[in-house]
PDB file of N, CA and C in Angstrom:
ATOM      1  N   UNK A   1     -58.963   7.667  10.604  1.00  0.00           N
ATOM      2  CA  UNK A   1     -57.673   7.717   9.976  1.00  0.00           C
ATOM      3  C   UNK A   1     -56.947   8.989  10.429  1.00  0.00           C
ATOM      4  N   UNK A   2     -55.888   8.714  10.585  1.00  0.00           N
ATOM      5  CA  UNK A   2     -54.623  10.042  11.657  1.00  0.00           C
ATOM      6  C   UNK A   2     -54.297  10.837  10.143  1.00  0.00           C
ATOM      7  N   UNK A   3     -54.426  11.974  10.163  1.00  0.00           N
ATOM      8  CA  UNK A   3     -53.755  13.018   9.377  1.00  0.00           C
ATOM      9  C   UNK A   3     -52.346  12.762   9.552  1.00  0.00           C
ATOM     10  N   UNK A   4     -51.877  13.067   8.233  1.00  0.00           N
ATOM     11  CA  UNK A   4     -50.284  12.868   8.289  1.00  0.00           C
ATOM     12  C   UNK A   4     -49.796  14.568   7.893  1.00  0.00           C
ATOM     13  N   UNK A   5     -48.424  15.161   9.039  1.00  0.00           N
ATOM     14  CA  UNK A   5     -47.878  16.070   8.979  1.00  0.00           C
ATOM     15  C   UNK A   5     -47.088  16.258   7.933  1.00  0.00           C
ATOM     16  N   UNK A   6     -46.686  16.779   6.794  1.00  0.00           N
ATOM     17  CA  UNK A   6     -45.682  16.684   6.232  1.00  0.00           C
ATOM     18  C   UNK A   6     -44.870  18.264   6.167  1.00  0.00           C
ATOM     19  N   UNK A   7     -43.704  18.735   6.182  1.00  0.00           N
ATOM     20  CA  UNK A   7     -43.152  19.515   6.339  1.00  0.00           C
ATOM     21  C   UNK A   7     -42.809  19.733   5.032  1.00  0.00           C
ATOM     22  N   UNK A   8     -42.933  21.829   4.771  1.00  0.00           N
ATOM     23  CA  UNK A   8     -42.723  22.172   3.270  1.00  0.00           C
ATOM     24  C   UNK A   8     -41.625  22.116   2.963  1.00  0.00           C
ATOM     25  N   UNK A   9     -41.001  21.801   2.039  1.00  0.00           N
ATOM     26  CA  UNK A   9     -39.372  21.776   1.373  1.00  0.00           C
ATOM     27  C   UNK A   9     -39.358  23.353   0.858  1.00  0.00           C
ATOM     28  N   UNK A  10     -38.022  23.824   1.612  1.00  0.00           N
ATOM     29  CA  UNK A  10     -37.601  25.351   1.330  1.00  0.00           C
ATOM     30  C   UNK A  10     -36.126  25.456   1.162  1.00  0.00           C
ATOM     31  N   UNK A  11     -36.328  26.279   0.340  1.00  0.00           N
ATOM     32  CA  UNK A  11     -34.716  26.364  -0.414  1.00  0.00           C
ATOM     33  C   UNK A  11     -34.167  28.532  -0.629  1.00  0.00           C
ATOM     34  N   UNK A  12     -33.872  28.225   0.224  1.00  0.00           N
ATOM     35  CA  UNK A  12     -32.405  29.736  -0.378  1.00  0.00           C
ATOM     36  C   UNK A  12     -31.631  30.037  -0.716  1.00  0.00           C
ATOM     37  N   UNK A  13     -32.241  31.186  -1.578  1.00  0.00           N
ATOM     38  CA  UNK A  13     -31.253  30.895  -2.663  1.00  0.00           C
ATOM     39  C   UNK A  13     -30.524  32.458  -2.136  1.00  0.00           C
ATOM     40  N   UNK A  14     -29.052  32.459  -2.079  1.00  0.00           N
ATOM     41  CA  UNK A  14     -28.243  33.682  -2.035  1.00  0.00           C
ATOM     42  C   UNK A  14     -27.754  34.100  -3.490  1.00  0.00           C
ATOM     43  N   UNK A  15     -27.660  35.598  -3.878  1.00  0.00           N
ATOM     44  CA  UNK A  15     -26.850  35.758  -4.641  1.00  0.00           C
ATOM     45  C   UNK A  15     -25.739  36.511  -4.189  1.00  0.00           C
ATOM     46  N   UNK A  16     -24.427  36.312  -4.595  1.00  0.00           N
ATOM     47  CA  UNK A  16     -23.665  37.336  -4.190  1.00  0.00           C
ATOM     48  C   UNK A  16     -22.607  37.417  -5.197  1.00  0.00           C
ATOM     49  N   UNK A  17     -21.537  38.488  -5.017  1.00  0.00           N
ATOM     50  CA  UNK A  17     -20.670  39.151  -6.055  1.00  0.00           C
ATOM     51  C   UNK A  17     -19.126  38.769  -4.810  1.00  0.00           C
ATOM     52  N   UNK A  18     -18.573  37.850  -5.864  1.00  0.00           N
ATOM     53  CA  UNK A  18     -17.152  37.966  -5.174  1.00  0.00           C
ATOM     54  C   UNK A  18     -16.247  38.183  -6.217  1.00  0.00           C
ATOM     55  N   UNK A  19     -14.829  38.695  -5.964  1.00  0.00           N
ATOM     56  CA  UNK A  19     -14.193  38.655  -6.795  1.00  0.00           C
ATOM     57  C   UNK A  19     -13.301  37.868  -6.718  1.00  0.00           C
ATOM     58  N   UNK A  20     -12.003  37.433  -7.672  1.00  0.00           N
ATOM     59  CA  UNK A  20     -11.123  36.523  -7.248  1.00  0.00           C
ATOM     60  C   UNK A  20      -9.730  37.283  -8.321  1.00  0.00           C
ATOM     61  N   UNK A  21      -8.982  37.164  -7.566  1.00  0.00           N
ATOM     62  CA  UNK A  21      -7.859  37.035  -8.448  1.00  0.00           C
ATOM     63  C   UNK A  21      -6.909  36.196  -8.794  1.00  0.00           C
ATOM     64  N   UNK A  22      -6.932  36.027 -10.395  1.00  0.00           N
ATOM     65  CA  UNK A  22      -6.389  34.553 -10.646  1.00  0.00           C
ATOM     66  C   UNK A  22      -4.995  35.235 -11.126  1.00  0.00           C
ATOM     67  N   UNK A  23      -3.548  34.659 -10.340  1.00  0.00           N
ATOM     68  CA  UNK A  23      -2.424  34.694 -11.060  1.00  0.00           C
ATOM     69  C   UNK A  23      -2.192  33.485 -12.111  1.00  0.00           C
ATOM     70  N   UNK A  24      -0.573  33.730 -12.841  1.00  0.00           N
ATOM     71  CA  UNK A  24      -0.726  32.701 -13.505  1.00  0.00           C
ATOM     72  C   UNK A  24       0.068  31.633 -12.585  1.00  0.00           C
ATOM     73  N   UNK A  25       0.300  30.291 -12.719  1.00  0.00           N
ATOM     74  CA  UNK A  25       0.916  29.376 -12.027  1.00  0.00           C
ATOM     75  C   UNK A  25       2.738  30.216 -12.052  1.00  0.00           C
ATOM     76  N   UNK A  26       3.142  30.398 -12.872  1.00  0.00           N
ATOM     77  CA  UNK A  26       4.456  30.451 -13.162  1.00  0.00           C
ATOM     78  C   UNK A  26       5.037  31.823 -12.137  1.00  0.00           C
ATOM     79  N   UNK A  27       3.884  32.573 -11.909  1.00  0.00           N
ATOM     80  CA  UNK A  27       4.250  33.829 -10.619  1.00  0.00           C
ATOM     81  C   UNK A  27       4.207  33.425  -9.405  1.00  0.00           C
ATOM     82  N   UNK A  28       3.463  32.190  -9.126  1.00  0.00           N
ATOM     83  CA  UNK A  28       3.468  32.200  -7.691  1.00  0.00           C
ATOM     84  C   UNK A  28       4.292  30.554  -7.393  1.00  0.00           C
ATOM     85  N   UNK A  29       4.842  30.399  -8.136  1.00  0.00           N
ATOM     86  CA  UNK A  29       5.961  29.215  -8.162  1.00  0.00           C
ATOM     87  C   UNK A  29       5.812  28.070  -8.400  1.00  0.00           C
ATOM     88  N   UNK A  30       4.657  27.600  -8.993  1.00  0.00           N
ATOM     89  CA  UNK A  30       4.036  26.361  -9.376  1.00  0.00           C
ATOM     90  C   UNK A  30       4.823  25.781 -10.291  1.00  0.00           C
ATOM     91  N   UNK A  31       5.484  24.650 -10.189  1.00  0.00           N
ATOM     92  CA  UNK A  31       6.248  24.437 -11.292  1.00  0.00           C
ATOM     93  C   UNK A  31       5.236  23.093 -12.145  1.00  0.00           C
ATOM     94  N   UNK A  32       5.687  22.605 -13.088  1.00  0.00           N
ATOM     95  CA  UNK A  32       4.963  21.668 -13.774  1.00  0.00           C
ATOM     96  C   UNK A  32       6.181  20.331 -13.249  1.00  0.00           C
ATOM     97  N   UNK A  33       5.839  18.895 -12.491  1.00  0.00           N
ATOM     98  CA  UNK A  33       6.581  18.025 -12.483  1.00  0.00           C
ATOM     99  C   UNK A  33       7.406  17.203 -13.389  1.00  0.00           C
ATOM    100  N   UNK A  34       8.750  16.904 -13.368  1.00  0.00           N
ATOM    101  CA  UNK A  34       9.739  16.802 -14.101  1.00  0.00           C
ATOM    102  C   UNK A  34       9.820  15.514 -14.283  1.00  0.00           C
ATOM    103  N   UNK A  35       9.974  14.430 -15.639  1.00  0.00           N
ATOM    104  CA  UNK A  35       9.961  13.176 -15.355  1.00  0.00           C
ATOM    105  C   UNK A  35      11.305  13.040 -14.443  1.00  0.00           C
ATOM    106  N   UNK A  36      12.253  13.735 -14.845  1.00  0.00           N
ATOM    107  CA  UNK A  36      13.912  13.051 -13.810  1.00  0.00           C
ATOM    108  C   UNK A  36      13.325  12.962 -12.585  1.00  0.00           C
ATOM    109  N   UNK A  37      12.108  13.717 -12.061  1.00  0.00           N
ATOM    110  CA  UNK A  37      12.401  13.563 -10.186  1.00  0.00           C
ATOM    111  C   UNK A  37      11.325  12.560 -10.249  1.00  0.00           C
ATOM    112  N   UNK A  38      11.184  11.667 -10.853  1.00  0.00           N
ATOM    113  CA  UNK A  38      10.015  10.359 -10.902  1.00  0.00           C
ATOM    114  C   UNK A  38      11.062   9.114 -11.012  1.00  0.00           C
ATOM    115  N   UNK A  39      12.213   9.199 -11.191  1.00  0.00           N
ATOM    116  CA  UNK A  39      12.843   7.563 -11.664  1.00  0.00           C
ATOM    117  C   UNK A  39      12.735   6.687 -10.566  1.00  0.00           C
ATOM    118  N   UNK A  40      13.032   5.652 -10.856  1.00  0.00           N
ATOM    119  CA  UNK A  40      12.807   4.186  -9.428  1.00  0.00           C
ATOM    120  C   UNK A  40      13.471   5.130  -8.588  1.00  0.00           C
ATOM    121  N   UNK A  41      14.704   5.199  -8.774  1.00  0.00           N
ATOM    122  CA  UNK A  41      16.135   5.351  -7.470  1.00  0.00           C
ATOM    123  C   UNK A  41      15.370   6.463  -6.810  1.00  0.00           C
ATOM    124  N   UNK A  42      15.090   7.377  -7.170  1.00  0.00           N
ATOM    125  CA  UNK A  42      14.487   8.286  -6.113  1.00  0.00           C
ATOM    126  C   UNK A  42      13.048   8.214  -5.314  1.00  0.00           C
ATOM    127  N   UNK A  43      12.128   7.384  -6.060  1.00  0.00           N
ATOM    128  CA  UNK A  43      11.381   6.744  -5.440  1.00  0.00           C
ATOM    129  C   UNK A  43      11.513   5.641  -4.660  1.00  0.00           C
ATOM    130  N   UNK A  44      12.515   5.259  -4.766  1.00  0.00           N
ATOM    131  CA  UNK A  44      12.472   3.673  -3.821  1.00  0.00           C
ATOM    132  C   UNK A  44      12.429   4.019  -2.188  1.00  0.00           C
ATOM    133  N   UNK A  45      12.795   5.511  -1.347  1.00  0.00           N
ATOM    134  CA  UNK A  45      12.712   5.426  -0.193  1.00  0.00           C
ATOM    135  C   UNK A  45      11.591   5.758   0.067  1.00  0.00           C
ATOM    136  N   UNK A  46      10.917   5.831  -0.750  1.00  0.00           N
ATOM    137  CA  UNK A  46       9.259   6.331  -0.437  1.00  0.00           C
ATOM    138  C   UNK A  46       8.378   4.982  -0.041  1.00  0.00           C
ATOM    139  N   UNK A  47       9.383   3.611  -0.846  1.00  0.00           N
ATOM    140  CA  UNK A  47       7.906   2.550  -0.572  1.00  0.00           C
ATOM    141  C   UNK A  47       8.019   2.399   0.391  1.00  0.00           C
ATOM    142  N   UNK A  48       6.817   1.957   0.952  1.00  0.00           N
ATOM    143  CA  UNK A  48       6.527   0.720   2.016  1.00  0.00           C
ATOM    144  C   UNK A  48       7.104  -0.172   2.063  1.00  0.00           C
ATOM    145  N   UNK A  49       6.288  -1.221   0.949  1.00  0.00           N
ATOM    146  CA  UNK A  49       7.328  -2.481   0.552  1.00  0.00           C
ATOM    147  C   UNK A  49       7.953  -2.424  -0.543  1.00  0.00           C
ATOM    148  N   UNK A  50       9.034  -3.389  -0.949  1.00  0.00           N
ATOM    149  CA  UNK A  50       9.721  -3.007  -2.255  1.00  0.00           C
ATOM    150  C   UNK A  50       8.935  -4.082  -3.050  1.00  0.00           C
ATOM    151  N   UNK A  51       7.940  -5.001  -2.537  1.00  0.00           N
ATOM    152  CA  UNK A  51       7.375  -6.025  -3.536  1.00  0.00           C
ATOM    153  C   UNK A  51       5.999  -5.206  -4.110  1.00  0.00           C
ATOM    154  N   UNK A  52       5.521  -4.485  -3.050  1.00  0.00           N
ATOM    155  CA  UNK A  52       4.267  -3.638  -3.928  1.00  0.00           C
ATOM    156  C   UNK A  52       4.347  -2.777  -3.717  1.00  0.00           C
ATOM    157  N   UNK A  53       5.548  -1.945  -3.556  1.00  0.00           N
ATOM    158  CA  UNK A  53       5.600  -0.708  -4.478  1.00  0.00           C
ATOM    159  C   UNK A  53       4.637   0.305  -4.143  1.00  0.00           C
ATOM    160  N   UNK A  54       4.262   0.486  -2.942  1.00  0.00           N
ATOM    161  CA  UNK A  54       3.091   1.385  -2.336  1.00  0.00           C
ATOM    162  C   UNK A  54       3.773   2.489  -1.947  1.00  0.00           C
ATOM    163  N   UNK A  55       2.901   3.754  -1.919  1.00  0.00           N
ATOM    164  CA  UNK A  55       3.438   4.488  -1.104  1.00  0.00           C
ATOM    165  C   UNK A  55       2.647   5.356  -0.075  1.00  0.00           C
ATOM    166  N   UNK A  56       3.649   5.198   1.301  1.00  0.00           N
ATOM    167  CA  UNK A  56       2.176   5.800   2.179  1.00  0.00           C
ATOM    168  C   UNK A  56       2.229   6.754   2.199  1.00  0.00           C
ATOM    169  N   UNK A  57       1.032   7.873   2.461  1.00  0.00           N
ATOM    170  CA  UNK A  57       0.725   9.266   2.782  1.00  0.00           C
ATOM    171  C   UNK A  57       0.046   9.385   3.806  1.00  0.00           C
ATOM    172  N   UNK A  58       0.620  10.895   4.683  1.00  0.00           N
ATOM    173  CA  UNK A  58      -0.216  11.339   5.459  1.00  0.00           C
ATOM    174  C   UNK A  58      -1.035  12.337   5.056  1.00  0.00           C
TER     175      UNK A  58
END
């Protein structure tokens, strides 16, 4: 009977120290979305088709 090789499972582990700095949304211009810029009329040049109402992204 052939000996079977099996290879040890190894894991590293890093620790490290980062810092981050969190602004708030409202300093760096994030606005919160407005229902007015959601109505049909301004969405309609976005569809694809006008029967399903898709819209493509790149």
């Amino acid at each position: 009977m052939k000996k079977k090789k099996y290879t040890k499972p190894q894991i590293s582990v890093f620790q490290i120290e980062s810092q981050a700095i969190l602004a708030p949304a409202s300093e760096i211009g994030i606005q919160a979305a407005q229902p007015k810029l959601y109505n049909e009329e301004d969405v309609k040049s976005m569809w694809d088709r006008s029967d399903s109402k898709t819209i493509w992204s790149d």
